[in-house]
N, C-alpha and C. Protein backbone atom coordinates (compact mmCIF):
# COMPACT_ATOMS: atom_id res chain seq x y z
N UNK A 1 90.09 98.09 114.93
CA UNK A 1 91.11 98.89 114.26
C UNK A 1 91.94 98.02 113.32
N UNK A 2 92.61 96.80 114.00
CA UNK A 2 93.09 95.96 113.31
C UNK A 2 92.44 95.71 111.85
N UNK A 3 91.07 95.39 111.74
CA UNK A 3 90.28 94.99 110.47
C UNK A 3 90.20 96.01 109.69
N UNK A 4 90.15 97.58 109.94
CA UNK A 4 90.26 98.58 109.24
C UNK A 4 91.87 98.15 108.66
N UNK A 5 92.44 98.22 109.16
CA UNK A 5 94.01 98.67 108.74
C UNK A 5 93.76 97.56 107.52
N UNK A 6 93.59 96.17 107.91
CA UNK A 6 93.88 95.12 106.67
C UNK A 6 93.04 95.16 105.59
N UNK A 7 91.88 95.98 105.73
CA UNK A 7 91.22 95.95 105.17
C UNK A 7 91.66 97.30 104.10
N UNK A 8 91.78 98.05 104.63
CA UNK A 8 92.48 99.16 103.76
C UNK A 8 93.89 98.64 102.70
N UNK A 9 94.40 97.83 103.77
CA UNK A 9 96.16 97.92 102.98
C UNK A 9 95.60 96.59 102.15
N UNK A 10 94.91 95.76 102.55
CA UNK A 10 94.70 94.41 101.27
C UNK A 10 93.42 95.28 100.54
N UNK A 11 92.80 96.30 100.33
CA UNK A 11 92.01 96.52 99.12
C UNK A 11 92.79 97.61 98.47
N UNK A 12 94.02 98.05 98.69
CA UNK A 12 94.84 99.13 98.10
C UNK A 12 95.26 98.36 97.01
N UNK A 13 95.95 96.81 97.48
CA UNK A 13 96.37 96.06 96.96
C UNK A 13 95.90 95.39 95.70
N UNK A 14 94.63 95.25 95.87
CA UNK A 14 93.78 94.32 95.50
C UNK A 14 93.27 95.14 94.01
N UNK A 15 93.21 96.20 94.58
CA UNK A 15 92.94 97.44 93.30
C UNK A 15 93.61 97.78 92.52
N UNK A 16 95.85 97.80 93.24
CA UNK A 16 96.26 97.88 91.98
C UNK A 16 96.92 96.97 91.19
N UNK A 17 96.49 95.64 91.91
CA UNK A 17 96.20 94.03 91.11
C UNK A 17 95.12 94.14 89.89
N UNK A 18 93.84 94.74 89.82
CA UNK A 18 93.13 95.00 89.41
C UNK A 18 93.83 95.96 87.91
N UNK A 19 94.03 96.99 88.24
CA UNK A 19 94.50 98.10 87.66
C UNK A 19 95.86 97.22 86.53
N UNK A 20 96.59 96.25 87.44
CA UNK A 20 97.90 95.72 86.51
C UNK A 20 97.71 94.49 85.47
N UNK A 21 95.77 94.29 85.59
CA UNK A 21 95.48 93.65 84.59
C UNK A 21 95.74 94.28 83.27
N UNK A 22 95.04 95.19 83.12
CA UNK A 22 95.25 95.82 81.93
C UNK A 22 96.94 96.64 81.42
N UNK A 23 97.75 97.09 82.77
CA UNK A 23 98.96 97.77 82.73
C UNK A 23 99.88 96.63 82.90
N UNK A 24 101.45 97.06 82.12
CA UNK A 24 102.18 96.11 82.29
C UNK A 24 102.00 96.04 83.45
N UNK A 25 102.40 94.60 84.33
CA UNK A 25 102.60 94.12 85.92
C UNK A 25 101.96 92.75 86.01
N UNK A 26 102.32 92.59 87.31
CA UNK A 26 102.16 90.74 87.57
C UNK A 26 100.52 91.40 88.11
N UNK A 27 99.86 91.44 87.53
CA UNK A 27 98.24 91.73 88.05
C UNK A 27 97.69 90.55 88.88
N UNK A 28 97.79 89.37 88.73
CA UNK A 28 97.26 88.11 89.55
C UNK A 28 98.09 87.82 90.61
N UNK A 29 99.34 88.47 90.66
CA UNK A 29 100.47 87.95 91.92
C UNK A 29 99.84 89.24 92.90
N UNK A 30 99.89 91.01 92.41
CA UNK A 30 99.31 91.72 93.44
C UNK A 30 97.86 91.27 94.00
N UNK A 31 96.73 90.82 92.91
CA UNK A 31 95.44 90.51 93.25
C UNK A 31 95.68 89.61 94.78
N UNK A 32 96.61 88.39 94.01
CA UNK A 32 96.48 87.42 95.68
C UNK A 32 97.24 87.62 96.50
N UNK A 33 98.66 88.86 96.85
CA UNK A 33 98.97 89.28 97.75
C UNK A 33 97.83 90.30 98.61
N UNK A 34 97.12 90.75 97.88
CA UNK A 34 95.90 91.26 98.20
C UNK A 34 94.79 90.29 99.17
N UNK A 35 94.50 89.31 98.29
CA UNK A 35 93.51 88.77 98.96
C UNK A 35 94.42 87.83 99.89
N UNK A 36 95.56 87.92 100.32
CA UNK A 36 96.16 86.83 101.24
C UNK A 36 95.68 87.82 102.80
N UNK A 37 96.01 89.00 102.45
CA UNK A 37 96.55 90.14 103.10
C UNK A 37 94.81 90.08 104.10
N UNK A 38 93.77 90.24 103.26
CA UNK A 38 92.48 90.28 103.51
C UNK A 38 92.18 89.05 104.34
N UNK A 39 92.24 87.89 103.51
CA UNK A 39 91.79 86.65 103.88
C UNK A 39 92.06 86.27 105.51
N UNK A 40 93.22 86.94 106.51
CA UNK A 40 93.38 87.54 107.43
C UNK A 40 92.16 87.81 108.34
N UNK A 41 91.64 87.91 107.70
CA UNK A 41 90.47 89.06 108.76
C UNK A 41 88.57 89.02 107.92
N UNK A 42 88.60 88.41 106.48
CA UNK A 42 87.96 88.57 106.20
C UNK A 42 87.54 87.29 105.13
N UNK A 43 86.56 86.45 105.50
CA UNK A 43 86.06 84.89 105.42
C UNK A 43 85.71 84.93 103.65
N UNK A 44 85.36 85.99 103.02
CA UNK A 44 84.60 86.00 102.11
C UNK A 44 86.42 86.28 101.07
N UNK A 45 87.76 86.43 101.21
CA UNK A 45 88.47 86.92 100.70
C UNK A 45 89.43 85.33 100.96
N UNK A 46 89.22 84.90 101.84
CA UNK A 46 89.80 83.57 101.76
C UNK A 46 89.22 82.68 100.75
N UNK A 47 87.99 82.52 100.62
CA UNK A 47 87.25 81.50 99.34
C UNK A 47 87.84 81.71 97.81
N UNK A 48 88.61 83.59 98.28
CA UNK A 48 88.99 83.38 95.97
C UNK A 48 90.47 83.16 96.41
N UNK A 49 90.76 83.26 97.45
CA UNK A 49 92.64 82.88 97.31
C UNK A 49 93.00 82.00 96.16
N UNK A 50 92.31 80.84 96.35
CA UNK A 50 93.20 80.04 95.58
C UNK A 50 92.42 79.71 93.74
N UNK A 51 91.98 80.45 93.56
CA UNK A 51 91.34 81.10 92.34
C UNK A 51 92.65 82.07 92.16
N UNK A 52 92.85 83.10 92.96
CA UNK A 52 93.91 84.05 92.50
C UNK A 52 95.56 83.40 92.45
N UNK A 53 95.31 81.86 93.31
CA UNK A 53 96.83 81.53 93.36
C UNK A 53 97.05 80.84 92.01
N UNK A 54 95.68 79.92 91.11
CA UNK A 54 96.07 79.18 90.07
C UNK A 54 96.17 80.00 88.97
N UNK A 55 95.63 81.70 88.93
CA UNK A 55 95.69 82.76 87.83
C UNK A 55 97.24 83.23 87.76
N UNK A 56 97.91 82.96 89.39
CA UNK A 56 99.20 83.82 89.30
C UNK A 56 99.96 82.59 88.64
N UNK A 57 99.91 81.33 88.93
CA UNK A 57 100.70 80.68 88.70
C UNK A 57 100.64 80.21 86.87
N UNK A 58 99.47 80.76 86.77
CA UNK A 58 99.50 80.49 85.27
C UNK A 58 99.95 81.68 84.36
N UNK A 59 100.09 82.77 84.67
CA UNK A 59 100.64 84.19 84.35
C UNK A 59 102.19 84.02 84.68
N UNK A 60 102.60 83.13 85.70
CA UNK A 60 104.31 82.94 85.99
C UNK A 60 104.58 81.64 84.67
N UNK A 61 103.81 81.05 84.62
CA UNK A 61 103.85 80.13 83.53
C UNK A 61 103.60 80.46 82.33
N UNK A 62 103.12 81.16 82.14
CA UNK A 62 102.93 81.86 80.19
C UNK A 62 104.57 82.43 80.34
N UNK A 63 104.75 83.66 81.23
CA UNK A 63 105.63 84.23 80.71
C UNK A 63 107.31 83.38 80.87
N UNK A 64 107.05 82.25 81.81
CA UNK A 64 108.43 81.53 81.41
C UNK A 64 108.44 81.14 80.36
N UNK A 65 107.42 80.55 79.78
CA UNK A 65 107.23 79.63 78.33
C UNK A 65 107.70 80.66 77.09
N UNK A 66 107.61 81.67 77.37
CA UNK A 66 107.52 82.52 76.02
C UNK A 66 108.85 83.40 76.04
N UNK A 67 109.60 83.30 74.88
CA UNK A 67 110.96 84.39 75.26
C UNK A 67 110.16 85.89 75.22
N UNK A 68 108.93 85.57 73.94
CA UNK A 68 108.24 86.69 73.34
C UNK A 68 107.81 87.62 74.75
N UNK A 69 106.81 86.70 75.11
CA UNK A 69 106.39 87.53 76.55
C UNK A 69 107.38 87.87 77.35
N UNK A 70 108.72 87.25 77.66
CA UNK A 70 109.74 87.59 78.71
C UNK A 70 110.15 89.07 78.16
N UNK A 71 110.57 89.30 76.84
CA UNK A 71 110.90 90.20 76.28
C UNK A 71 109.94 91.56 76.38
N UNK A 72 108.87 91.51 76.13
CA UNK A 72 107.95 92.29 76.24
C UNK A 72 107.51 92.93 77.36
N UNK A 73 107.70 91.61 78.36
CA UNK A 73 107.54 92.02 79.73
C UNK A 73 108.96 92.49 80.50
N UNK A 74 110.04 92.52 80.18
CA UNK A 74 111.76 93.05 80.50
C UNK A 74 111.28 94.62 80.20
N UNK A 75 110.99 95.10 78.73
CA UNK A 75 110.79 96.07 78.19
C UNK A 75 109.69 96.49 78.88
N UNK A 76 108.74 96.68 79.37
CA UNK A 76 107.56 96.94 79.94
C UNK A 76 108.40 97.45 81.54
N UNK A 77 108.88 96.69 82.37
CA UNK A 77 109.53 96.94 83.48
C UNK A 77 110.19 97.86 83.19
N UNK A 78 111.07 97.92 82.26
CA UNK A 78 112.33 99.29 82.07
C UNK A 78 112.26 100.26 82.01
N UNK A 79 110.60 100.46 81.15
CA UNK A 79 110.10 101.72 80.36
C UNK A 79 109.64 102.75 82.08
N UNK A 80 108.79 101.26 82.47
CA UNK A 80 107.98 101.83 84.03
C UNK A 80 109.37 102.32 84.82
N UNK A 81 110.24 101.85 84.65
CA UNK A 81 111.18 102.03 85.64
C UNK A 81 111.93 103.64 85.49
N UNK A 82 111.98 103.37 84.39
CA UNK A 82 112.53 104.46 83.20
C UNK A 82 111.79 105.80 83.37
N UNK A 83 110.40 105.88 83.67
CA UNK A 83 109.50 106.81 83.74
C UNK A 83 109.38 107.37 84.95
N UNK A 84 110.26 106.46 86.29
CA UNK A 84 110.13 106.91 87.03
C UNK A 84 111.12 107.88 87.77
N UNK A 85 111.85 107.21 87.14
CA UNK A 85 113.55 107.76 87.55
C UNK A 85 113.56 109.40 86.55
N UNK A 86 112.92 109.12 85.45
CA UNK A 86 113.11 110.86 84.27
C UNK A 86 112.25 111.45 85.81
N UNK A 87 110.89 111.22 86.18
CA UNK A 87 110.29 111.92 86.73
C UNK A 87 111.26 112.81 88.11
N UNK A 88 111.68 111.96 88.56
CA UNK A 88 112.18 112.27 89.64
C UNK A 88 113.21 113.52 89.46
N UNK A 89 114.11 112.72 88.29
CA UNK A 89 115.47 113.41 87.91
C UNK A 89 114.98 115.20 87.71
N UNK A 90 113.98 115.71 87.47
CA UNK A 90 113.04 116.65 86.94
C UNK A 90 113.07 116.89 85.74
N UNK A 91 112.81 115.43 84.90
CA UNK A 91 112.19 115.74 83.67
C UNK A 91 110.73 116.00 83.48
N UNK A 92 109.90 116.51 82.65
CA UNK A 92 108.00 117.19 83.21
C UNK A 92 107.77 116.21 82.14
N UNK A 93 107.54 115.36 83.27
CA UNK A 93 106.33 114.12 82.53
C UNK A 93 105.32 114.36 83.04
N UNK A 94 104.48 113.87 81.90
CA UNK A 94 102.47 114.81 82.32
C UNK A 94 101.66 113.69 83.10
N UNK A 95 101.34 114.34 84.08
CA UNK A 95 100.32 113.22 85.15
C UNK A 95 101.45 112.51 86.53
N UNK A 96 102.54 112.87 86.13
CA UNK A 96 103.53 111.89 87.05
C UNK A 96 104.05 112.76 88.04
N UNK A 97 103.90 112.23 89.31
CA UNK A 97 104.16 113.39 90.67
C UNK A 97 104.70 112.52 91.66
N UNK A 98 105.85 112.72 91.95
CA UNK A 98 106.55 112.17 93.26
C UNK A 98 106.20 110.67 93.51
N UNK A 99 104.88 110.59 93.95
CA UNK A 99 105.02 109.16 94.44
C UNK A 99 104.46 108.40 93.62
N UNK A 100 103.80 108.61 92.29
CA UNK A 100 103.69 107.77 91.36
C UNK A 100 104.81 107.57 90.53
N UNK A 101 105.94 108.43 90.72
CA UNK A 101 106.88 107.97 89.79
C UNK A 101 108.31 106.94 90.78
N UNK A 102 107.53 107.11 92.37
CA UNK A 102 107.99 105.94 92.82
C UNK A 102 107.09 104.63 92.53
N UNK A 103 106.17 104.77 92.74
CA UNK A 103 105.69 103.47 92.65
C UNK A 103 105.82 102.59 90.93
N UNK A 104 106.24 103.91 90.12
CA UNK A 104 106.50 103.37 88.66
C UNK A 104 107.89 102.78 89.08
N UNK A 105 108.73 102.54 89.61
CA UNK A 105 109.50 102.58 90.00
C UNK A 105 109.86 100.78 90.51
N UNK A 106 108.59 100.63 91.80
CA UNK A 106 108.47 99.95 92.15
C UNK A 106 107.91 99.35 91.77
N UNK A 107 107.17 99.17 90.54
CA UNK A 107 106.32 98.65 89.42
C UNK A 107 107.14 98.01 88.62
N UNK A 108 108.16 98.73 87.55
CA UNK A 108 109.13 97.80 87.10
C UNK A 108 110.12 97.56 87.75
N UNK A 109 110.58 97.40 89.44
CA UNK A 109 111.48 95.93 90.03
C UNK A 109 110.45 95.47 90.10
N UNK A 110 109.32 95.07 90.62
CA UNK A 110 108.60 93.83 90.97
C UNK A 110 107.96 93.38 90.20
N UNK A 111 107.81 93.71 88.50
CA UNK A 111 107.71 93.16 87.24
C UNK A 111 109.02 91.94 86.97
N UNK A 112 110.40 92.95 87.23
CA UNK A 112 111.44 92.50 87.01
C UNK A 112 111.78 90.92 87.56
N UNK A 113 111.52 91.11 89.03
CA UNK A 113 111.57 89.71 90.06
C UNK A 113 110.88 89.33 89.48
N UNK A 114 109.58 89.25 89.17
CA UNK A 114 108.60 88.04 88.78
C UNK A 114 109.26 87.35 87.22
N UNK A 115 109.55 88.43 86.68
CA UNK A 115 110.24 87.65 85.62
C UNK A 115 111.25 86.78 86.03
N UNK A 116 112.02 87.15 86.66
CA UNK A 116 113.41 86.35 86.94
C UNK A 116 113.18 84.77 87.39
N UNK A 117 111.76 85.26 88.68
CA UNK A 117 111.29 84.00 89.09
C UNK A 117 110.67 82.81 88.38
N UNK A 118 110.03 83.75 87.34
CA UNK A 118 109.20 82.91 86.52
C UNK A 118 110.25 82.09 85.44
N UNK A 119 111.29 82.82 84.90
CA UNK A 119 112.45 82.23 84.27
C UNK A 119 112.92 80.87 84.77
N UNK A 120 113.66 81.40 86.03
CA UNK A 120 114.36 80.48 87.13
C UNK A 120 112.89 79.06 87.39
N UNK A 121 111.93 79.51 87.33
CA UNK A 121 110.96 78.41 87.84
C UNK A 121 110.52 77.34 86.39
N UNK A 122 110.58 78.08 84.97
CA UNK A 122 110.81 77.08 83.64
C UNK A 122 112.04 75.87 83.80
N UNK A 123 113.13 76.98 84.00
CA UNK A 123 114.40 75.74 83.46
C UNK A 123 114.41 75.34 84.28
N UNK A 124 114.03 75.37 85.57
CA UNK A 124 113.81 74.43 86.55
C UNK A 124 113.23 72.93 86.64
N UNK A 125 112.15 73.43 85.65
CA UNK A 125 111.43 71.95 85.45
C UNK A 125 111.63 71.53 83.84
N UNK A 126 112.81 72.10 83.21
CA UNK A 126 113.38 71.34 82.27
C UNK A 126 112.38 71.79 81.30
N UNK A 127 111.57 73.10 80.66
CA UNK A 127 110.83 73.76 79.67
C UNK A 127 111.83 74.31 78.73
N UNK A 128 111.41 73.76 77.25
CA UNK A 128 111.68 74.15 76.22
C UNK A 128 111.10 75.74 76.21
N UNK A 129 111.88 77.01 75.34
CA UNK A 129 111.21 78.12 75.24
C UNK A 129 110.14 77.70 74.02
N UNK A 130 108.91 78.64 74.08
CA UNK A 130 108.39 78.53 72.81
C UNK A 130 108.62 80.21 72.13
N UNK A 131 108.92 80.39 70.90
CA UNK A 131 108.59 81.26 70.09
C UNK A 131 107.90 82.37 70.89
């Protein structure tokens, strides 16, 4: 039962790591909360961990380096955030129903944190912004 459950809640994960490649979101931070979640219970999900840990850490590293990307990615969180809160409020946004306009929700805060972190983790080590 145990291996069902992790296996379900780390490929939920893992999928909409997948999915936040292409959509604003930290896509490589859900991927390896995903495969951490798996790697748990499943031998073949431990071998890409740290494949998914040097993708996240280089995705926390572009977007400290760049005001461009910080900006883009602030705006990206707001909009998601933004879309979720009209939904709720009962504005008729098309395709958006209750719990996707939570999880839009929860999409841009945990865009938001990663930015902050990724910020806080540049001037940390003394990084010039680039352009």
């Amino acid at each position: 039962m145990k291996k069902v459950v992790v296996g379900l809640l780390g490929g939920a994960l893992l999928l909409a790591g997948i999915a936040l490649l292409v959509l604003p979101g930290p896509g490589f931070l859900v991927i390896l909360a995903g495969l951490l979640i798996l790697a748990t219970q499943f031998e073949w999900a431990s071998k890409r961990v740290d494949f998914a840990k040097g993708k996240a850490q280089q995705g926390i590293d572009e977007l400290g380096r760049s005001r461009w990307r910080t900006a883009f990615a602030v705006l990206s969180a707001v909009a998601l955030a933004a879309v979720g809160v009209l939904s709720i409020a009962g504005v008729d946004v098309p395709f958006i129903n209750l719990i996707s306009a939570v999880l839009l929700i929860l999409s841009g805060l945990f865009l938001l944190g990663t930015i902050v972190y990724a910020r806080r983790q540049f001037k940390k080590h003394g990084g010039a912004d680039a352009g």
